[in-house]
Protein backbone atom coordinates (compact mmCIF):
# COMPACT_ATOMS: atom_id res chain seq x y z
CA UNK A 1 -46.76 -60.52 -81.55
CA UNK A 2 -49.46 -58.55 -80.68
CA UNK A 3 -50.14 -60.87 -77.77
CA UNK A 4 -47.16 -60.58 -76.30
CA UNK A 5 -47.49 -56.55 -76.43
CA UNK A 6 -50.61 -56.88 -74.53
CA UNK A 7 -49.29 -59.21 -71.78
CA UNK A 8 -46.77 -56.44 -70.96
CA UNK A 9 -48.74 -53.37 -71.11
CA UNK A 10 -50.99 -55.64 -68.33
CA UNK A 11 -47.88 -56.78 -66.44
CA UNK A 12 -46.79 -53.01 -66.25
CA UNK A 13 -50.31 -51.43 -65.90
CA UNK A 14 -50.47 -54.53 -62.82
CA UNK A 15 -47.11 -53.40 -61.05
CA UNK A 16 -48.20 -49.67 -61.25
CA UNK A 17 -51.27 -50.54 -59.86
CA UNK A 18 -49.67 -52.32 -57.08
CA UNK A 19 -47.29 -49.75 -56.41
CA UNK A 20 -49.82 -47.35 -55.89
CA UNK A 21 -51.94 -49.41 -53.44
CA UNK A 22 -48.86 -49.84 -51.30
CA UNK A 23 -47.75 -45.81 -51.61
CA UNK A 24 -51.22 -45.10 -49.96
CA UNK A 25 -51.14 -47.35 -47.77
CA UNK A 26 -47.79 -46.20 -46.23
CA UNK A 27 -49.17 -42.69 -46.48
CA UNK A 28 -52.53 -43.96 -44.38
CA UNK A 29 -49.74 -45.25 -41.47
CA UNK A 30 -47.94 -42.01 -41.70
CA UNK A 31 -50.67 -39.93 -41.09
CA UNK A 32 -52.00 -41.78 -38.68
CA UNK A 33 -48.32 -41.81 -36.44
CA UNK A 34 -48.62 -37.78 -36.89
CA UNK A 35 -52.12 -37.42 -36.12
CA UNK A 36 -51.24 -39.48 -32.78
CA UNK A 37 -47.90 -37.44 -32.28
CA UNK A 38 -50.45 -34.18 -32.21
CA UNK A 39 -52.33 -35.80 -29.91
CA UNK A 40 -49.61 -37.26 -27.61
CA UNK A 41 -49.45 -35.97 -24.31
CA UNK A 42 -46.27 -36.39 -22.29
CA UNK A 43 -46.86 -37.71 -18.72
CA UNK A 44 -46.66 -34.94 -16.05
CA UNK A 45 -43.32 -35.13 -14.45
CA UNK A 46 -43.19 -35.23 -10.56
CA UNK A 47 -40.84 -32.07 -9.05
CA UNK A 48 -39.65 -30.55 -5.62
CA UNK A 49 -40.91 -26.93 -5.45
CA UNK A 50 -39.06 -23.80 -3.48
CA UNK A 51 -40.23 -20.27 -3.00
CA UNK A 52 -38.11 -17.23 -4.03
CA UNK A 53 -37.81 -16.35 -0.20
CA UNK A 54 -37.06 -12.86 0.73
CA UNK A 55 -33.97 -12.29 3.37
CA UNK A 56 -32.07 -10.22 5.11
CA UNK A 57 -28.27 -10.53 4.06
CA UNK A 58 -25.02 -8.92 5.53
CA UNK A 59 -23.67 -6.60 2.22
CA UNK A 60 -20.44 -7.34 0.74
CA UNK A 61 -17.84 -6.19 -1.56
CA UNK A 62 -16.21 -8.82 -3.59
CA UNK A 63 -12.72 -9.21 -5.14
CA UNK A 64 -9.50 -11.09 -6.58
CA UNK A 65 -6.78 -11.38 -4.82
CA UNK A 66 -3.46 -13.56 -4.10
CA UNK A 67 -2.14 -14.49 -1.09
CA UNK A 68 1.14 -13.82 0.68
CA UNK A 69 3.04 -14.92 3.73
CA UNK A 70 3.06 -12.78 6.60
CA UNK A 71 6.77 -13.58 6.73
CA UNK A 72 8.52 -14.48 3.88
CA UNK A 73 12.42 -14.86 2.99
CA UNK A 74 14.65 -16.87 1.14
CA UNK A 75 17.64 -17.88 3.38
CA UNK A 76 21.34 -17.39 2.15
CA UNK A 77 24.69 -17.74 3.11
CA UNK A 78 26.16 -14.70 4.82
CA UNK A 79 30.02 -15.88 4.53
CA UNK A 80 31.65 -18.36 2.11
CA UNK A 81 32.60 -21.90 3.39
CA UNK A 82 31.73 -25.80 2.81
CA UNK A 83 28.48 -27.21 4.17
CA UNK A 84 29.45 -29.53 6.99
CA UNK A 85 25.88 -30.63 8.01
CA UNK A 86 22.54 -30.05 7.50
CA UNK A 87 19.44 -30.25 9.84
CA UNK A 88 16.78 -29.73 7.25
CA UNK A 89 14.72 -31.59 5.09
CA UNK A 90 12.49 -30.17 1.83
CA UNK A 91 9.03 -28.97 3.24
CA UNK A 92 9.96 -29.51 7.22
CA UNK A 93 8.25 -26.72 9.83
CA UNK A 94 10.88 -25.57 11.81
CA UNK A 95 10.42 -23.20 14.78
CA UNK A 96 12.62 -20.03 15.50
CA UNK A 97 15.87 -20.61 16.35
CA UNK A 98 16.11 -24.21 14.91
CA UNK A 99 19.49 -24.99 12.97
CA UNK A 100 19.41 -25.06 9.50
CA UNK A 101 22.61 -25.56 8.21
CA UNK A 102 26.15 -25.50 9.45
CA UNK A 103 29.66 -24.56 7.73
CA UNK A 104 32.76 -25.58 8.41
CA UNK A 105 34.16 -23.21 11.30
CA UNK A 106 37.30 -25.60 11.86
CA UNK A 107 39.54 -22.63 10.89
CA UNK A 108 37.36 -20.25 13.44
CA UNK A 109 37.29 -22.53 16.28
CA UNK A 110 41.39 -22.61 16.11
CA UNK A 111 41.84 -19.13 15.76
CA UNK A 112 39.20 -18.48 18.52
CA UNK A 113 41.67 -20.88 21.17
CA UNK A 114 44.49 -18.26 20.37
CA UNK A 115 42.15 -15.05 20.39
CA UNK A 116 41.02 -16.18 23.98
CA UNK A 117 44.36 -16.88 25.49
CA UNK A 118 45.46 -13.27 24.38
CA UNK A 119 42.37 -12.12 25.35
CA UNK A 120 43.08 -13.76 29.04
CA UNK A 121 47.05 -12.47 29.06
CA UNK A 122 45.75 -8.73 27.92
CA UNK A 123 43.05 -9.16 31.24
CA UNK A 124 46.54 -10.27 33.49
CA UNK A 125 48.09 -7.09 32.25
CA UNK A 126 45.50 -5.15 32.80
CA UNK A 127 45.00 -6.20 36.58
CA UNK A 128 48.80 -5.79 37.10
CA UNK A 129 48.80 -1.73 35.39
CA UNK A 130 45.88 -1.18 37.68
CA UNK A 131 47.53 -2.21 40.96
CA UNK A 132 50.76 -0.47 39.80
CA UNK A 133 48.99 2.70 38.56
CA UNK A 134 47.66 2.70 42.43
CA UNK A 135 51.58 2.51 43.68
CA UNK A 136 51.94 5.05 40.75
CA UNK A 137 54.87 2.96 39.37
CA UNK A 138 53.56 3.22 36.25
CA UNK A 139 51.88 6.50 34.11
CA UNK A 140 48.49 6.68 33.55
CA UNK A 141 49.13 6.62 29.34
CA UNK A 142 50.77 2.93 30.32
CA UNK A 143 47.59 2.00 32.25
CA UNK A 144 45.74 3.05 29.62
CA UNK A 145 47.52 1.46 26.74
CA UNK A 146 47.03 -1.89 28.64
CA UNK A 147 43.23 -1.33 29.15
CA UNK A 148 43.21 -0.74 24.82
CA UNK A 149 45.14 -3.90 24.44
CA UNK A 150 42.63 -5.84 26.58
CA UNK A 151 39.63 -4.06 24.62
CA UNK A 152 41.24 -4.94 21.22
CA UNK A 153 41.30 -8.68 22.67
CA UNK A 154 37.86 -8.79 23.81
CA UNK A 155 36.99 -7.45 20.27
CA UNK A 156 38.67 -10.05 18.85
CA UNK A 157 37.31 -13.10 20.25
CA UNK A 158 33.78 -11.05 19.90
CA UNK A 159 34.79 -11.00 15.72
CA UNK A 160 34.98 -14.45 15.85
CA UNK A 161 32.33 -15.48 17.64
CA UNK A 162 30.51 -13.91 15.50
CA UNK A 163 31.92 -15.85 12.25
CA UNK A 164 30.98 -18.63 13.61
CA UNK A 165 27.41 -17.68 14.53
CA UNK A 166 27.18 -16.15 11.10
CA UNK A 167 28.34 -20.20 9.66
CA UNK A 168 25.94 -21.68 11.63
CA UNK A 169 22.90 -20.33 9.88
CA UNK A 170 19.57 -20.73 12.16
CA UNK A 171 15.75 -19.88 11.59
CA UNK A 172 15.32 -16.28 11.53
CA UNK A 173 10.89 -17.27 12.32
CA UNK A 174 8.50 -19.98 12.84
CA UNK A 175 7.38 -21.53 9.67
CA UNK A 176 7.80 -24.07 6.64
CA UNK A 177 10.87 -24.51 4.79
CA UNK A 178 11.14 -24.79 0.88
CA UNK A 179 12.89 -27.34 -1.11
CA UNK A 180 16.53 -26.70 -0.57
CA UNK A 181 18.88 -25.82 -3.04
CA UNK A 182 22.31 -26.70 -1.78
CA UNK A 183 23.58 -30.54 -0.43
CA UNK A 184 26.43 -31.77 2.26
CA UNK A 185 30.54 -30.55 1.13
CA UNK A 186 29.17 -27.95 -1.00
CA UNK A 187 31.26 -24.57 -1.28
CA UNK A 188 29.08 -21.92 -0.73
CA UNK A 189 29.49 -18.14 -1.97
CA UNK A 190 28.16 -15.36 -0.10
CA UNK A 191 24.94 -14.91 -0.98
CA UNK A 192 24.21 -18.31 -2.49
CA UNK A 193 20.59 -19.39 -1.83
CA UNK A 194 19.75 -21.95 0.77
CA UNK A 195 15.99 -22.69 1.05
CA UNK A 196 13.04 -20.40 1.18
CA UNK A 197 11.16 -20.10 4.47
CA UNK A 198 7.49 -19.02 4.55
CA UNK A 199 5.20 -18.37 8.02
CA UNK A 200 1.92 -19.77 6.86
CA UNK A 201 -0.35 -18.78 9.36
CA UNK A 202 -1.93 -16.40 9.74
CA UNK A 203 -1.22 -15.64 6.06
CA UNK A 204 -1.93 -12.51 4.04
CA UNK A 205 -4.89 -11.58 1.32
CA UNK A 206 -3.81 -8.82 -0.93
CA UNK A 207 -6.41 -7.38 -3.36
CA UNK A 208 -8.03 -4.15 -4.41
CA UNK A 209 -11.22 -1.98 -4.73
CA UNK A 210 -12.67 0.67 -6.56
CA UNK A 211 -11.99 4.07 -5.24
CA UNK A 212 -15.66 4.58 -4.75
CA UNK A 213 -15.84 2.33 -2.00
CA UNK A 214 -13.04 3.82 0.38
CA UNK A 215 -15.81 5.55 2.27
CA UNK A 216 -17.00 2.43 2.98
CA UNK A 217 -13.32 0.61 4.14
CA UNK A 218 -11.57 0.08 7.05
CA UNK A 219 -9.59 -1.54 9.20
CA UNK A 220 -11.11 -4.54 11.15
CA UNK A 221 -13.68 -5.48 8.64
CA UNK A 222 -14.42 -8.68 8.42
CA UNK A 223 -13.70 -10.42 4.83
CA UNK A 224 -14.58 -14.31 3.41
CA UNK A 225 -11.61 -16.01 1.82
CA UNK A 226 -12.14 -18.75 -1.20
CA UNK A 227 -10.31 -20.88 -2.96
CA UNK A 228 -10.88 -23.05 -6.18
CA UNK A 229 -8.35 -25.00 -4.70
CA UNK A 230 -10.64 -25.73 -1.65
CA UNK A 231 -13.93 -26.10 -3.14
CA UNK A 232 -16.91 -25.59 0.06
CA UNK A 233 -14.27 -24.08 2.37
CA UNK A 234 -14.60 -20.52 3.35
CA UNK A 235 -11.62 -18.88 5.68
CA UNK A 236 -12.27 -15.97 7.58
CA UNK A 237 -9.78 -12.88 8.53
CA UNK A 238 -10.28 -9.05 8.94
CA UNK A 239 -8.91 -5.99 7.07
CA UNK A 240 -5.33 -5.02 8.85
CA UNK A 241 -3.77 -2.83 6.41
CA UNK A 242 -5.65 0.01 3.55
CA UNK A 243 -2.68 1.64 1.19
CA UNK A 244 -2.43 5.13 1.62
CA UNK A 245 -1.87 5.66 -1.99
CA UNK A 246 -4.73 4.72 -4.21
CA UNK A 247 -3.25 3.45 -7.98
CA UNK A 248 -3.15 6.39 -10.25
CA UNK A 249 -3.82 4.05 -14.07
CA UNK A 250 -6.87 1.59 -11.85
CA UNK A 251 -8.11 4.52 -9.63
CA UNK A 252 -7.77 1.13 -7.38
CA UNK A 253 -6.61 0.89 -3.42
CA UNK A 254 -5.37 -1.79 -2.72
CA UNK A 255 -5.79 -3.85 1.21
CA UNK A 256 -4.54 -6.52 2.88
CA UNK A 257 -6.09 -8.95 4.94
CA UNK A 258 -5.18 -11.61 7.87
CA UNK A 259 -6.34 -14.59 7.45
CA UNK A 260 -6.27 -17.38 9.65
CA UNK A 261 -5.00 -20.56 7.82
CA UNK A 262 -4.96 -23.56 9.83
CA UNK A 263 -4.04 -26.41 8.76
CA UNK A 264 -1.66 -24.49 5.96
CA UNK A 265 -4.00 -25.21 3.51
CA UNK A 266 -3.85 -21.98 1.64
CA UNK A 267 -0.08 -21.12 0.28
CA UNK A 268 1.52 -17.62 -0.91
CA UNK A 269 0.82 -16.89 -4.29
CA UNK A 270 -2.51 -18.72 -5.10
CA UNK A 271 -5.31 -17.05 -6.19
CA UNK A 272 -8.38 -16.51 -3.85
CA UNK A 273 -12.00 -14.49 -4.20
CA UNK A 274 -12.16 -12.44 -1.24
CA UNK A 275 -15.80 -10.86 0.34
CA UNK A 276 -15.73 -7.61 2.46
CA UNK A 277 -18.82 -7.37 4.82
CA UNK A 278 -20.14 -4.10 5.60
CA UNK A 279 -21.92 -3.02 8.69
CA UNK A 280 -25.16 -2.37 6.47
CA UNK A 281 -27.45 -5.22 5.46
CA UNK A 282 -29.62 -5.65 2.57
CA UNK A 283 -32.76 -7.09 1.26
CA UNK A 284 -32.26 -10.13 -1.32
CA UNK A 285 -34.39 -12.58 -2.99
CA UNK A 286 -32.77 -15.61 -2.92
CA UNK A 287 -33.46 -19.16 -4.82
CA UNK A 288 -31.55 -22.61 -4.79
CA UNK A 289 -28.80 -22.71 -6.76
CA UNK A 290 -29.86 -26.16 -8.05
CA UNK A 291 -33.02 -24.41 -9.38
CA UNK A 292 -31.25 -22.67 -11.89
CA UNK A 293 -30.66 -23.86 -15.06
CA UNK A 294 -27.27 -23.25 -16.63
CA UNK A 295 -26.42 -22.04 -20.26
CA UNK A 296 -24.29 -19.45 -22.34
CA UNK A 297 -27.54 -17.88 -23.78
CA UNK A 298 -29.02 -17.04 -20.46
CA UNK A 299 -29.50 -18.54 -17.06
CA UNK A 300 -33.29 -19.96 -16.08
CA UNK A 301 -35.75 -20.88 -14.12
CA UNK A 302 -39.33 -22.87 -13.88
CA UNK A 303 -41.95 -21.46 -12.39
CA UNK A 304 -44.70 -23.60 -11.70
CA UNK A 305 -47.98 -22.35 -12.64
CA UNK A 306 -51.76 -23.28 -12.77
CA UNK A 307 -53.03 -25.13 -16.14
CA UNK A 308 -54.49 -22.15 -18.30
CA UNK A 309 -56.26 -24.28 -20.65
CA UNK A 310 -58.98 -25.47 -18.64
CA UNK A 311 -57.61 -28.96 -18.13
CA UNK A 312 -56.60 -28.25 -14.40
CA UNK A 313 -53.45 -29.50 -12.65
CA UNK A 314 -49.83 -27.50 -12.72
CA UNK A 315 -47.82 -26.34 -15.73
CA UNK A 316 -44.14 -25.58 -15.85
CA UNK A 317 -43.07 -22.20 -17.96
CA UNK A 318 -39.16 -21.31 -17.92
CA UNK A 319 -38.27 -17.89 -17.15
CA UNK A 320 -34.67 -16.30 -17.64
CA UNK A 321 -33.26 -14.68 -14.47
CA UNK A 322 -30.26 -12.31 -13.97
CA UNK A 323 -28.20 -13.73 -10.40
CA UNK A 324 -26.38 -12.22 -7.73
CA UNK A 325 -24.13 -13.32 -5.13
CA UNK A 326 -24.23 -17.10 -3.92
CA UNK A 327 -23.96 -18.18 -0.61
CA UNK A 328 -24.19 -21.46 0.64
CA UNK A 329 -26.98 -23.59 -1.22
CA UNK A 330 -28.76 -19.88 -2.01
CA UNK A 331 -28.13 -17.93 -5.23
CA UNK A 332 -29.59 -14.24 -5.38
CA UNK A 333 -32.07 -13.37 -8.31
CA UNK A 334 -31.88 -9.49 -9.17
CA UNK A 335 -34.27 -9.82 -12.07
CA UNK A 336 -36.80 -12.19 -13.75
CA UNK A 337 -38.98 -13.41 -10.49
CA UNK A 338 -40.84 -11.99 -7.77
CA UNK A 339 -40.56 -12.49 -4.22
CA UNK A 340 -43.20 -15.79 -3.30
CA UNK A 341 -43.34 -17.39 -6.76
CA UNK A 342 -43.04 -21.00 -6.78
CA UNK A 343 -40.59 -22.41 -9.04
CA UNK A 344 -38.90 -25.83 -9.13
CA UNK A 345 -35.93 -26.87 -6.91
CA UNK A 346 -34.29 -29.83 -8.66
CA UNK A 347 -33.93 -31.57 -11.79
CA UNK A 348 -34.21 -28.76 -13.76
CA UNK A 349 -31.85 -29.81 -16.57
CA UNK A 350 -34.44 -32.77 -17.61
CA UNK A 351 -37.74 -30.08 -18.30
CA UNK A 352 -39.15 -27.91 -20.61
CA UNK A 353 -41.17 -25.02 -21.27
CA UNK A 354 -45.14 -25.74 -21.20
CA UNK A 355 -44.50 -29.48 -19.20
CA UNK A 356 -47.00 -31.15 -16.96
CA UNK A 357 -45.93 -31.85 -13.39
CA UNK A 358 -46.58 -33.30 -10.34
CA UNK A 359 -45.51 -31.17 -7.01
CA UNK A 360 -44.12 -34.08 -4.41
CA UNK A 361 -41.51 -32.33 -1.72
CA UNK A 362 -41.78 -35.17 0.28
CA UNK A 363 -38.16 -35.66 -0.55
CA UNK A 364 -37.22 -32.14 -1.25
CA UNK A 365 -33.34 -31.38 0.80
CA UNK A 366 -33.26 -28.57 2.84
CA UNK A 367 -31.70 -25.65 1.19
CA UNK A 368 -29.50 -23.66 3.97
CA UNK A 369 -27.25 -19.85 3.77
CA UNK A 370 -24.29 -21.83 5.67
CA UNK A 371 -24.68 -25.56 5.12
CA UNK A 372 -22.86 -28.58 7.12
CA UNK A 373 -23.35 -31.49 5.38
CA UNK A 374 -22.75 -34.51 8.23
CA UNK A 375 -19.77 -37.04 7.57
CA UNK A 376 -20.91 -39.86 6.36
């Protein structure tokens, strides 16, 4: 019995033995990986450089706004009657003048026969007072009685005329029609809608501006129209209209600019960012926008520096800017670096603070105010 006691406490004092052995063993290999994690040093990564370049830039006043047509209406039926043809389709240009839709003037046309033949006996009778007013056979109250009834007839046929001008409903401008709201045989009430018809360009830019800057404002100024809708594409118009009355709950005025829109790419009622340029010009410091690195806790940069610690080569330490107004490929920096300080151009999202690197720009793109990429 006592044997078999003593093989066990051997067995167990044998297992805790080995357990032990293998414990520091896997704490030797752990140690080790750390000390060689301390003493890992990340390759040097190879980066385009740019200079925060001073420059000379033409000031501007930024804004919302939404645009609207220069000419604008939605077309409607003047009298009541049934659509007997239609010359439009949903989303055609049509010119002044063109036909748009015709009612039936069957009724008009008839009565118009009968309003011109008493039209042409009233112009007999009048001929025949006037030559026998001149053998005074007849008064002068009978000459002019027949002269009234001729008039009245003229006036007549004139009425209509005009009826059936009024049925046969035409362009009132140039421009691009909506999507119609009435079909062929309808009856149509006076008043009903028929399509919308826009003039698209020019069109207009409405938006306002702080009181403070109506010093500044006037007519003619040139302004930079952009769209979400049309990302890269920047229109250009001038101020043609400042309200008279500035808002009394904003302390706002509000302007309106003409903006050329070939092409009819912008449309009434879409929202657009609109830049006023002043006569003055001011001193920026401007950066790639590609050098900046992106996030909701600040925006950044890398400078690129000169290895403090003795071990030579470049370093790269990320500095938070503040950011103006972008143009272009440029961004402006109004605080966090100083006019001439080197800082990395691209790639900016793969680095971090206190990195090695390599300066290469032998493939660097050329960072422009007003680029024009080619089509390839």
């Amino acid at each position: 019995m006592k044997m078999k006691k003593r093989v066990v406490v051997m067995a167990i004092v044998a297992l805790v033995v080995v357990i032990l052995i293998l414990a520091g063993i896997k704490a030797l290999q752990i140690k080790t990986m750390i000390d060689k994690g301390k003493s890992f040093v990340p390759p040097a990564e190879t980066v385009t450089t740019a200079t925060a370049q001073p420059l000379s830039w033409d000031s501007a006043l930024g804004a919302t706004g939404s645009l609207s047509a220069v000419q604008g209406v939605t077309v409607a039926a003047e009298m009541p009657g049934k659509v007997a043809k239609l010359s439009i389709e949903s989303g055609m240009p049509v010119k002044k003048g063109d036909l748009l839709l015709c009612q039936d003037t069957s009724s008009e046309e008839a009565q118009l026969l009968g309003a011109n033949a008493q039209a042409t006996l009233a112009r007999t009778e009048l001929e025949r007072a006037a030559k026998m007013l001149a053998g005074k056979i007849i008064s002068q109250s009978d000459y002019d009685k027949a002269r009234a009834n001729h008039e009245q007839a003229l006036s007549q046929v004139d009425n209509i005329r005009a009826t059936i001008a009024k049925k046969n409903i035409r362009a009132p401008f140039g421009g691009r029609v909506g999507i119609r709201q009435v079909n062929l045989g309808q009856i149509l009430r006076e008043g009903d809608q028929i399509v919308t018809l826009q003039s698209l360009d020019p069109i207009y830019a409405d938006f306002t501006l702080p009181q403070q800057e109506l010093s500044r404002l006037k007519n003619g100024l040139p302004v930079r129209v952009t769209c979400d809708a049309l990302p890269g594409v920047t229109l250009n118009g001038r101020i043609t209209a400042l309200n008279p009355l500035v808002d009394a709950d904003t302390r706002s005025l509000r302007l309106q600019a003409t903006v050329a829109n070939g092409g009819e790419r912008l449309r009434p009622g879409m929202f657009v960012n609109v830049a006023v340029g002043l006569p003055a010009r001011s001193r920026v410091i401007a950066i790639p926008a590609t050098a900046v690195l992106y996030a909701p806790y600040g925006d950044s940069v890398f400078k690129i520096e000169d290895d403090k610690k003795g071990k030579g080569g470049k370093v790269l330490r990320q500095e938070f800017v503040r950011l103006g107004e972008k143009r272009g490929d440029l961004v402006v920096v109004v605080g966090g670096l100083k006019e001439g300080e080197s800082i990395v151009s691209t790639g900016v999202f793969k680095l971090r603070n206190g990195q090695a690197a390599v300066v290469d720009n032998k493939l660097a793109p050329h960072f422009q105010q007003a680029p024009r990429p080619e089509n390839n």
